[in-house]
Protein backbone atom coordinates (compact mmCIF):
# COMPACT_ATOMS: atom_id res chain seq x y z
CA UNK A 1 36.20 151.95 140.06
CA UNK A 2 38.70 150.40 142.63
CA UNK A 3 37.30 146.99 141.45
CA UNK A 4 38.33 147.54 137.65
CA UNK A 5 41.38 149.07 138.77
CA UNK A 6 42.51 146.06 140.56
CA UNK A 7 41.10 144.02 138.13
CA UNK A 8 43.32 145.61 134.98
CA UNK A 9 46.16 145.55 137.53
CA UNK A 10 45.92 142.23 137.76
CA UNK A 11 45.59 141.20 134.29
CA UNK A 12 48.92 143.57 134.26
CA UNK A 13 50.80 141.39 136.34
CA UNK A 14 49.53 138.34 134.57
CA UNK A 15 50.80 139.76 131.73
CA UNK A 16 54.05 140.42 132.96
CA UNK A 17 54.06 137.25 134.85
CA UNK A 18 53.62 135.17 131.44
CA UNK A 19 55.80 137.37 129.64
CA UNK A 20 58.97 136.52 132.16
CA UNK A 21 58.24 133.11 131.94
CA UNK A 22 58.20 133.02 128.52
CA UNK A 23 61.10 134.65 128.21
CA UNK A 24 62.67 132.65 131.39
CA UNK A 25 61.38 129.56 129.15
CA UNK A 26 62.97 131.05 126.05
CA UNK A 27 66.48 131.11 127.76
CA UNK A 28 66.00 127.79 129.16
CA UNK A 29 65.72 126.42 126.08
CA UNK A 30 68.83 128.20 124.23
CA UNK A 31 70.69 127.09 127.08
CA UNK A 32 70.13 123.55 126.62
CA UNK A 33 70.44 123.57 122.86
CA UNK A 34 74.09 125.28 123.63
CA UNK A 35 74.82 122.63 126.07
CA UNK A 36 73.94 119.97 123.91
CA UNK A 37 76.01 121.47 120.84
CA UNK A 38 79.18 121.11 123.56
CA UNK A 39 78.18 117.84 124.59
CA UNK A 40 77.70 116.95 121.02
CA UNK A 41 81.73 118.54 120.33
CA UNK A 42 83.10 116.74 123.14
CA UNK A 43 81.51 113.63 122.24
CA UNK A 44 82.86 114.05 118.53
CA UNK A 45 86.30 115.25 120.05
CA UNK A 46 86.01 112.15 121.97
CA UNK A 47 85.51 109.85 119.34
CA UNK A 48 88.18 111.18 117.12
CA UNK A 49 90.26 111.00 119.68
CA UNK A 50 90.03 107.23 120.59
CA UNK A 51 89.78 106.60 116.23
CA UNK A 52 93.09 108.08 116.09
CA UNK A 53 94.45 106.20 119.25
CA UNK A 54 93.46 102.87 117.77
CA UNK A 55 94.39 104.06 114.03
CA UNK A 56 98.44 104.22 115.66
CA UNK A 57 97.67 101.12 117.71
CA UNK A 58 97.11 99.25 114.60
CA UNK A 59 100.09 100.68 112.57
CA UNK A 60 102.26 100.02 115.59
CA UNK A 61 101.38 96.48 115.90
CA UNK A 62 101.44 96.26 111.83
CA UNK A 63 105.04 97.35 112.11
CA UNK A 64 106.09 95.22 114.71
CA UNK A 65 104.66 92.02 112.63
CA UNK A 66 106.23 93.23 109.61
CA UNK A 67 109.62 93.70 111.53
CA UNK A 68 109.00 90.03 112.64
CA UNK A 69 108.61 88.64 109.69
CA UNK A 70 110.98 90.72 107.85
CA UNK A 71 113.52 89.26 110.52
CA UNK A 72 112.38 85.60 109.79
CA UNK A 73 113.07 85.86 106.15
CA UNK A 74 116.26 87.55 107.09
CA UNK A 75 116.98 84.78 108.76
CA UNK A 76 116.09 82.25 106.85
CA UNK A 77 118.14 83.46 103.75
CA UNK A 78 121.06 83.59 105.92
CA UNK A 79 120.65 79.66 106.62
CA UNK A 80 119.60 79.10 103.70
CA UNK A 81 122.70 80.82 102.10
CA UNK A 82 125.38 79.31 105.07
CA UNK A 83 123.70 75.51 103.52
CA UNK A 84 124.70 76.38 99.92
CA UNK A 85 128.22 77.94 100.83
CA UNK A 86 128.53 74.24 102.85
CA UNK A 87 127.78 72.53 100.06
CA UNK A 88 130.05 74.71 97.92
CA UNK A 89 132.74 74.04 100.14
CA UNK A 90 132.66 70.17 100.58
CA UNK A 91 132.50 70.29 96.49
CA UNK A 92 135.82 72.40 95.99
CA UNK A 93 138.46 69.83 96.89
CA UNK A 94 137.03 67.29 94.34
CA UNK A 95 137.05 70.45 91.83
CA UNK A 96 140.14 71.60 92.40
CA UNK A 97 141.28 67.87 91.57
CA UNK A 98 139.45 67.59 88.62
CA UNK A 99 140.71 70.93 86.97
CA UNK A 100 144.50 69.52 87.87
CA UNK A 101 143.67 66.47 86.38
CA UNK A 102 142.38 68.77 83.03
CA UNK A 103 144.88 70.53 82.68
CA UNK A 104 147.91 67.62 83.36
């Protein structure tokens, strides 16, 4: 009877054996679908993160190009307004002279 004994004992522990190590399994596996779900956030986080950083990079340097060339028209409209007041000017002697001679 010792032999049976033993023998149902160790079918016991074999039991138990493959029970913890399914369950040890089980946890193992949760664990690394949690740690990939983090890894997966972070990654996403990550990715926002540098979207958003180029996103401002872009409207920074979008500004600064429309500041330029807001600034070049500027500046030409001020030359091109300084040549028609020249003109203007080098025209209002000979004006003045013809309205004397109009009304004399």
């Amino acid at each position: 009877m010792a032999t049976i004994a033993e023998a149902i004992m160790v079918i016991k522990k074999a039991e138990n054996d493959a029970n913890r190590l399914i369950q040890d399994s089980e946890d193992k596996s949760s664990q690394m679908i949690e740690d990939a779900r983090v890894k997966a956030l972070e990654i996403i986080e990550n990715v926002k993160r540098e979207a958003e950083d180029e996103a401002e990079a872009m409207i920074y340097e979008s500004k600064a190009k429309a500041r330029e060339e807001a600034m070049n028209i500027s500046n030409e409209a001020k030359r091109r307004i300084e040549n028609l007041k020249s003109k203007a000017m080098d025209k209002i002697d000979e004006a003045a002279k013809v309205i004397i001679k109009t009304i004399i």
